[in-house]
C-alpha atoms as a PDB file:
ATOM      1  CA  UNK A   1    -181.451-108.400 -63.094  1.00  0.00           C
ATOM      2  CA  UNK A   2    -178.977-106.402 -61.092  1.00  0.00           C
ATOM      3  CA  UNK A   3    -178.519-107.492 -56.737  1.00  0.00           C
ATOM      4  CA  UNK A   4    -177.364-105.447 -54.462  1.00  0.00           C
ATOM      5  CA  UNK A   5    -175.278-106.851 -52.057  1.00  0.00           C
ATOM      6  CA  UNK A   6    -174.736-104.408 -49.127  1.00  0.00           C
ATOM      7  CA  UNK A   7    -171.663-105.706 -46.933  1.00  0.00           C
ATOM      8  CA  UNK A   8    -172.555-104.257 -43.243  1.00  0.00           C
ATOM      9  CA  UNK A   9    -171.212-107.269 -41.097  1.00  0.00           C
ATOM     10  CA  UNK A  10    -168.210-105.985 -38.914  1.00  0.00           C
ATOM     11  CA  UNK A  11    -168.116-104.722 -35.843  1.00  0.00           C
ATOM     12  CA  UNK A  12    -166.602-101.224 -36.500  1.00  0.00           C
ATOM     13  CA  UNK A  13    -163.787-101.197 -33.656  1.00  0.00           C
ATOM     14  CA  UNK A  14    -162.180 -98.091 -35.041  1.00  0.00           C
ATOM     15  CA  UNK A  15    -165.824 -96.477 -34.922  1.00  0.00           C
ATOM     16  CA  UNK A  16    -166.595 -97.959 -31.521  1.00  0.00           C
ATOM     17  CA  UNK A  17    -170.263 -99.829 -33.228  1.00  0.00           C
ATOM     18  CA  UNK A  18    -170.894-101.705 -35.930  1.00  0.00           C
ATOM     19  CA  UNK A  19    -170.921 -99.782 -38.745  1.00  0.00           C
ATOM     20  CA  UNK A  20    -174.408-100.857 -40.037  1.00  0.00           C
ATOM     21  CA  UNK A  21    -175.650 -99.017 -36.629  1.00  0.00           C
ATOM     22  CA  UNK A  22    -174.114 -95.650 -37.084  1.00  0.00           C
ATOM     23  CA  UNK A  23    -176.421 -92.685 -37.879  1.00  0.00           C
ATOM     24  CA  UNK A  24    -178.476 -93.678 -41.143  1.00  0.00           C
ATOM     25  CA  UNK A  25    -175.951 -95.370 -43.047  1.00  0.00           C
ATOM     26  CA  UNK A  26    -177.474 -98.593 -43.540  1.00  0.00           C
ATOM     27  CA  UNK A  27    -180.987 -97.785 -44.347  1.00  0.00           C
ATOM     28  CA  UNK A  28    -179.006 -94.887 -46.369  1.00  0.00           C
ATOM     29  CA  UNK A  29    -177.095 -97.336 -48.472  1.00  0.00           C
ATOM     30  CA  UNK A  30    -179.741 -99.575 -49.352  1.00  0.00           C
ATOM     31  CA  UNK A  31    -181.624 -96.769 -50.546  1.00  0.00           C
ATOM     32  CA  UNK A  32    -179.238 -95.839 -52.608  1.00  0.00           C
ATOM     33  CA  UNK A  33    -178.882 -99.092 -54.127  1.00  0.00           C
ATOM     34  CA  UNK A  34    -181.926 -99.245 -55.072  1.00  0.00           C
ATOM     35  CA  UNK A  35    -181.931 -95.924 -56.510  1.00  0.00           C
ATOM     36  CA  UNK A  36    -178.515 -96.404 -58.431  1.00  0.00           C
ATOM     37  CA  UNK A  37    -180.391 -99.248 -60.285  1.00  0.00           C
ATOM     38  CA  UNK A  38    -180.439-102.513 -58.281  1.00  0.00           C
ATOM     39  CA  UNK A  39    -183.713-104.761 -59.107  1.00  0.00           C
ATOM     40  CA  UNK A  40    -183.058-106.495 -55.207  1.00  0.00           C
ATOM     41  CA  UNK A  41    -181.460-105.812 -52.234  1.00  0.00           C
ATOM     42  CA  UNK A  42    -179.563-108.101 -49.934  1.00  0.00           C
ATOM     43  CA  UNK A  43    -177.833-107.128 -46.630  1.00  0.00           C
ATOM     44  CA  UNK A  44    -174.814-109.021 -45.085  1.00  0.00           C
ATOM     45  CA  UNK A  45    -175.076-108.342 -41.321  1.00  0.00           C
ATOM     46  CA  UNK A  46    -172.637-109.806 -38.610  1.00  0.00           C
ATOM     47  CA  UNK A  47    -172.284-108.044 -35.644  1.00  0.00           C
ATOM     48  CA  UNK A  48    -175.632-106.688 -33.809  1.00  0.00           C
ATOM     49  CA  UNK A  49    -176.863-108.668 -36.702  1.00  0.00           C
ATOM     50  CA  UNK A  50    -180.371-108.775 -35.117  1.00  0.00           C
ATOM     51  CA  UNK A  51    -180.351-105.097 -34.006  1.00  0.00           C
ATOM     52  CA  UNK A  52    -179.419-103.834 -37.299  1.00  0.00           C
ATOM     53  CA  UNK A  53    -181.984-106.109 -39.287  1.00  0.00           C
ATOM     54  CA  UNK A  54    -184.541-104.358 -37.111  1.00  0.00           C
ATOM     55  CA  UNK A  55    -183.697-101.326 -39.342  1.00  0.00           C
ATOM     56  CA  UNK A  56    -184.453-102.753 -42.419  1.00  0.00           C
ATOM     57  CA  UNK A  57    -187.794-103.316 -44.221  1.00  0.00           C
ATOM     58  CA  UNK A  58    -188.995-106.637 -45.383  1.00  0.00           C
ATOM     59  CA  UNK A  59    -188.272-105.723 -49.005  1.00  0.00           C
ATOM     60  CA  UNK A  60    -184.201-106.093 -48.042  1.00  0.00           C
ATOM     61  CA  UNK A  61    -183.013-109.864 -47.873  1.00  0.00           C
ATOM     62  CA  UNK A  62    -180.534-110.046 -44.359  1.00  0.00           C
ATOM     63  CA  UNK A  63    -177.674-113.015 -44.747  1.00  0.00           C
ATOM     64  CA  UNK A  64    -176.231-113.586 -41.264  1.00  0.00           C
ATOM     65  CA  UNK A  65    -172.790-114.439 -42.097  1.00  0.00           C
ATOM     66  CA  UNK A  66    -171.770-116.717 -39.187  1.00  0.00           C
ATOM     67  CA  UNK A  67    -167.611-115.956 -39.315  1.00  0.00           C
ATOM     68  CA  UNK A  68    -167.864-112.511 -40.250  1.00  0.00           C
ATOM     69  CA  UNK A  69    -164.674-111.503 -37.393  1.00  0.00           C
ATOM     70  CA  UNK A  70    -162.587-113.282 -40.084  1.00  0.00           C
ATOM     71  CA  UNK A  71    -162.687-110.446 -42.298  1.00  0.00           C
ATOM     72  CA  UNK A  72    -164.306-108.769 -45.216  1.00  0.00           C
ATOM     73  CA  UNK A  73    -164.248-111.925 -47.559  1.00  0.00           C
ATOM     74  CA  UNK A  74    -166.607-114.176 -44.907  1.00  0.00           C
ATOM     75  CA  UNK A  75    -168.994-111.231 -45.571  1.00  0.00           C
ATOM     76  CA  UNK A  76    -168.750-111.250 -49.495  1.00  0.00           C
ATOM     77  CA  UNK A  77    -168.331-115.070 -49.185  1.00  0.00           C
ATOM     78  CA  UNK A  78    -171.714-115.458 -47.395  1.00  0.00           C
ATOM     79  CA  UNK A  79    -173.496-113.106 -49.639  1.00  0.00           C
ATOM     80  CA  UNK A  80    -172.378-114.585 -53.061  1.00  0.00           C
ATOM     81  CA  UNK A  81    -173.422-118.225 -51.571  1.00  0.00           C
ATOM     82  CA  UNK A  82    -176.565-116.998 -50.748  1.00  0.00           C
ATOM     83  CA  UNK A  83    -177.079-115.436 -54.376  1.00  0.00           C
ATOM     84  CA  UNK A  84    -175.932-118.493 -56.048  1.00  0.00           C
ATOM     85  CA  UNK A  85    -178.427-120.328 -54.080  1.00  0.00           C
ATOM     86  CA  UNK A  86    -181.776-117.832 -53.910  1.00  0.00           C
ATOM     87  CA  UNK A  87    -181.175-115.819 -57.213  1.00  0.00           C
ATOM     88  CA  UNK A  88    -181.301-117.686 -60.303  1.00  0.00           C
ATOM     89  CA  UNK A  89    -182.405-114.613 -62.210  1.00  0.00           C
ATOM     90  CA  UNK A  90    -179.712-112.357 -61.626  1.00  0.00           C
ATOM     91  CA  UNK A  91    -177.123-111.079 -63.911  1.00  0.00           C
ATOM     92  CA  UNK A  92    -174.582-109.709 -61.466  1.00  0.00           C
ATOM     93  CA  UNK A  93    -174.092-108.917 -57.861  1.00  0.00           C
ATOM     94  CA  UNK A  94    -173.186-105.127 -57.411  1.00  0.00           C
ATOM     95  CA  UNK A  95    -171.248-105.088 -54.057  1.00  0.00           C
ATOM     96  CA  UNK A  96    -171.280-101.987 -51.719  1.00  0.00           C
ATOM     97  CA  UNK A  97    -169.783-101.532 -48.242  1.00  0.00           C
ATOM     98  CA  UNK A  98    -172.053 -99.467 -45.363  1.00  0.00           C
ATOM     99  CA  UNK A  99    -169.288 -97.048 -44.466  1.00  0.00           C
ATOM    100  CA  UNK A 100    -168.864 -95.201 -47.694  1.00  0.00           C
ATOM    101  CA  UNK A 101    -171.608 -92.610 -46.630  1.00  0.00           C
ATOM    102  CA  UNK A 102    -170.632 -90.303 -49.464  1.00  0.00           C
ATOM    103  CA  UNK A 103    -171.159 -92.412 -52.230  1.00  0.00           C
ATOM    104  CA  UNK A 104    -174.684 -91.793 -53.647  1.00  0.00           C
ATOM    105  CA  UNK A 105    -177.006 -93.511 -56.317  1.00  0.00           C
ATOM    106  CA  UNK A 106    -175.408 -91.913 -59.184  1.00  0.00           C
ATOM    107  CA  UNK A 107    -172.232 -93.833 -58.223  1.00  0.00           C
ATOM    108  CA  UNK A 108    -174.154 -96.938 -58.132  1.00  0.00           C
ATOM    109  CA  UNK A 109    -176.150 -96.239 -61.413  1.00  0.00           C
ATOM    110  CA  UNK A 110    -172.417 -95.321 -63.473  1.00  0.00           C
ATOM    111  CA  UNK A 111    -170.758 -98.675 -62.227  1.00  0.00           C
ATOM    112  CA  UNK A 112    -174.548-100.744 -62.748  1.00  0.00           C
ATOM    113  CA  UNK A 113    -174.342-100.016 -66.346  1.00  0.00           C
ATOM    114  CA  UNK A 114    -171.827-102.198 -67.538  1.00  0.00           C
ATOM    115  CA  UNK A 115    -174.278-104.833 -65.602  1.00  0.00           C
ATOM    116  CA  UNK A 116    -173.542-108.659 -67.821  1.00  0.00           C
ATOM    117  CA  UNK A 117    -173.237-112.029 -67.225  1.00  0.00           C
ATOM    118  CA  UNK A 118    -169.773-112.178 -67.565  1.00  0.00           C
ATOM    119  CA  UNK A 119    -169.043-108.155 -66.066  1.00  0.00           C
ATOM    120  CA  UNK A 120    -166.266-107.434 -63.933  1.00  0.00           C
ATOM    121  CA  UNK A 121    -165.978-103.671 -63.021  1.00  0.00           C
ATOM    122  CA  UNK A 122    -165.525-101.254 -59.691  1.00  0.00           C
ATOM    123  CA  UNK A 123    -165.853 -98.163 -59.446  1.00  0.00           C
ATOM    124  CA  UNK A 124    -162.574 -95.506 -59.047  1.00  0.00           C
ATOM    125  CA  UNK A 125    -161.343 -92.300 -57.271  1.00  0.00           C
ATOM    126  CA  UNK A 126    -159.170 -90.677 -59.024  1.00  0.00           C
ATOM    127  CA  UNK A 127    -157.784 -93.412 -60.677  1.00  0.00           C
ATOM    128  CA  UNK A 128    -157.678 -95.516 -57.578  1.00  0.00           C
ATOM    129  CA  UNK A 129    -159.872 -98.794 -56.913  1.00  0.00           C
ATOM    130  CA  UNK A 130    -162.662 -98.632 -54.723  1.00  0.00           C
ATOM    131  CA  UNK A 131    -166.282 -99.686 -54.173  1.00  0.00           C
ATOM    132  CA  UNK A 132    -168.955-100.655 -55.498  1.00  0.00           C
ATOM    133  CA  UNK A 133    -167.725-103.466 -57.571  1.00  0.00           C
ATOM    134  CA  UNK A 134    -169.745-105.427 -60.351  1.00  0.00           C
ATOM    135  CA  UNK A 135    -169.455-109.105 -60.223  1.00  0.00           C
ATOM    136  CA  UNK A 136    -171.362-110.551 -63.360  1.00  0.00           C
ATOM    137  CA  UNK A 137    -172.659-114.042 -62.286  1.00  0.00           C
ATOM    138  CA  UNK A 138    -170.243-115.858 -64.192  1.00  0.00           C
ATOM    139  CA  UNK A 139    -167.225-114.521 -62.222  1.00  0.00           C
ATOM    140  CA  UNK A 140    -168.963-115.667 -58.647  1.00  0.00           C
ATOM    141  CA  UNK A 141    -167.608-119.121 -58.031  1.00  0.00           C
ATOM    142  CA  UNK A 142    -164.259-117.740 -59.252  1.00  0.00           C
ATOM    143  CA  UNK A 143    -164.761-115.109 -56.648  1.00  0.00           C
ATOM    144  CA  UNK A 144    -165.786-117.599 -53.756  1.00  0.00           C
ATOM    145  CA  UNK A 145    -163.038-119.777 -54.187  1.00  0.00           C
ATOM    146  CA  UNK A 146    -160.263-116.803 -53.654  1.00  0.00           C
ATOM    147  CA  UNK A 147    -162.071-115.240 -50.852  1.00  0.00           C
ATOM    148  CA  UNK A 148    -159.467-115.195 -48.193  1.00  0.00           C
ATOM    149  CA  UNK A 149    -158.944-112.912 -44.779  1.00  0.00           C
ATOM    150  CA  UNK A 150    -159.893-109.040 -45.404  1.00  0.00           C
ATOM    151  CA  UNK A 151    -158.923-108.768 -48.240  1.00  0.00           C
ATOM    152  CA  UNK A 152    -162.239-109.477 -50.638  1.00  0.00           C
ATOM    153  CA  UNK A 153    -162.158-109.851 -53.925  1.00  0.00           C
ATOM    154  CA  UNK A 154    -159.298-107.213 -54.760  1.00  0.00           C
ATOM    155  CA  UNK A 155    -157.084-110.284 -56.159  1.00  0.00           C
ATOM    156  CA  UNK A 156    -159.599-111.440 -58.444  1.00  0.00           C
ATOM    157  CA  UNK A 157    -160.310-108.368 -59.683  1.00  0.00           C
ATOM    158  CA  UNK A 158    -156.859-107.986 -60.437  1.00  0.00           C
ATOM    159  CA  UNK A 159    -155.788-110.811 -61.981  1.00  0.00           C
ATOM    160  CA  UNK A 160    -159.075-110.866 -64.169  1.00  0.00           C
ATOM    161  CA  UNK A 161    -159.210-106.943 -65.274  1.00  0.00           C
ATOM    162  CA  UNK A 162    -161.505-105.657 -63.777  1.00  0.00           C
ATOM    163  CA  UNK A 163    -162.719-102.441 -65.649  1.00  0.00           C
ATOM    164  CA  UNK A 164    -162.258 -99.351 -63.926  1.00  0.00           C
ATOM    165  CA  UNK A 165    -165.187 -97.211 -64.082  1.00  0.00           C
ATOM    166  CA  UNK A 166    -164.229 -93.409 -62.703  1.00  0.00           C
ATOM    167  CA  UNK A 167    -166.413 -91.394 -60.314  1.00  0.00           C
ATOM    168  CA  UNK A 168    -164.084 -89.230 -58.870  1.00  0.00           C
ATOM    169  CA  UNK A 169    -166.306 -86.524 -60.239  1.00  0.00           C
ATOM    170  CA  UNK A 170    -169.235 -87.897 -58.190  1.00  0.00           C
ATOM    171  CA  UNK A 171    -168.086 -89.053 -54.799  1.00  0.00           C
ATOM    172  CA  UNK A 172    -164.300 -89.522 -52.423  1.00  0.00           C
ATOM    173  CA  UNK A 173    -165.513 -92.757 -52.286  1.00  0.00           C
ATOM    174  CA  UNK A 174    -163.630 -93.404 -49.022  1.00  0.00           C
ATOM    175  CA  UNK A 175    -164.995 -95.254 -46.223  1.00  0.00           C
ATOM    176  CA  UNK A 176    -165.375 -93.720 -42.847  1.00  0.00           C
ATOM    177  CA  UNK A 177    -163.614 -94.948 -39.436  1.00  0.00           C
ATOM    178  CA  UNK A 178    -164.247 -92.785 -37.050  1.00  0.00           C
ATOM    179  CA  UNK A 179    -166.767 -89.935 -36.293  1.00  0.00           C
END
């Protein structure tokens, strides 16, 4: 089984709100998880954590991560912990960030396919590295134990290979700021 894991945690201070409040990007994104392929859905929330699971239904899991004003990896770091804890049945983690608004189901679906055990892929943009990113199950301790500051897992992925899977044709794949 494939997991979404929808990273919507920080407080947006470029945007002026958390991100996982603005417009219809977070019901948005976990719709298009699940459309893209994704068996289940969890939801990393932080900031307004309780206002923004008020927009989800009961079908999405919500993981409160606790430190997630230390950056991007307390949010991956608190949703890979919770996998390896609730999720025994899942293949990989597919990891997607709120404020990419233009990146649809078809993204998700390209990068899902090379879903494995032992899968390590993200999705590109003309060559360069973006979001979503396939972590097969076997790479998630590795991945928890690097997990430093803001910078995610972009070391790991690195230093392991991950596969880059391009989608430049389907989306910018950029992630939004400011209005």
């Amino acid at each position: 089984m494939l997991h979404g894991l929808l990273l919507a945690a920080g407080a947006g201070s470029r945007m002026g709100m958390p991100k996982a409040l603005v417009d219809d990007w977070l019901v948005r994104s976990v719709a298009v998880l699940r459309e893209g392929g994704c068996d289940q859905v969890s939801v990393v929330l932080g900031a307004a954590a309780d206002e923004a699971a008020g927009l989800l239904t009961e079908d999405e899991r919500v993981i409160v991560a606790a430190d997630w004003a230390s950056g991007m990896s307390a949010s991956l770091r608190a949703g890979l912990d919770a996998l390896c804890v609730r999720s025994a049945d899942d293949e990989a983690a597919l990891v997607h960030l709120v404020d990419l608004p233009d990146v649809g189901d078809d993204v998700i679906a390209r990068v899902a396919r090379l879903t494995a055990p032992d899968a390590l892929a993200r999705a590109a943009y003309g060559g360069v590295p973006g979001h979503p990113v396939l972590i097969g199950r076997r790479h998630w301790a590795g991945v928890i134990d690097t997990l430093v500051g803001d910078q995610g897992a972009k070391a790991y992925l690195r230093h392991h290979g991950a596969a880059l899977v391009e989608c430049g044709d389907l989306a910018g794949g950029r992630d939004v700021d400011s209005r």
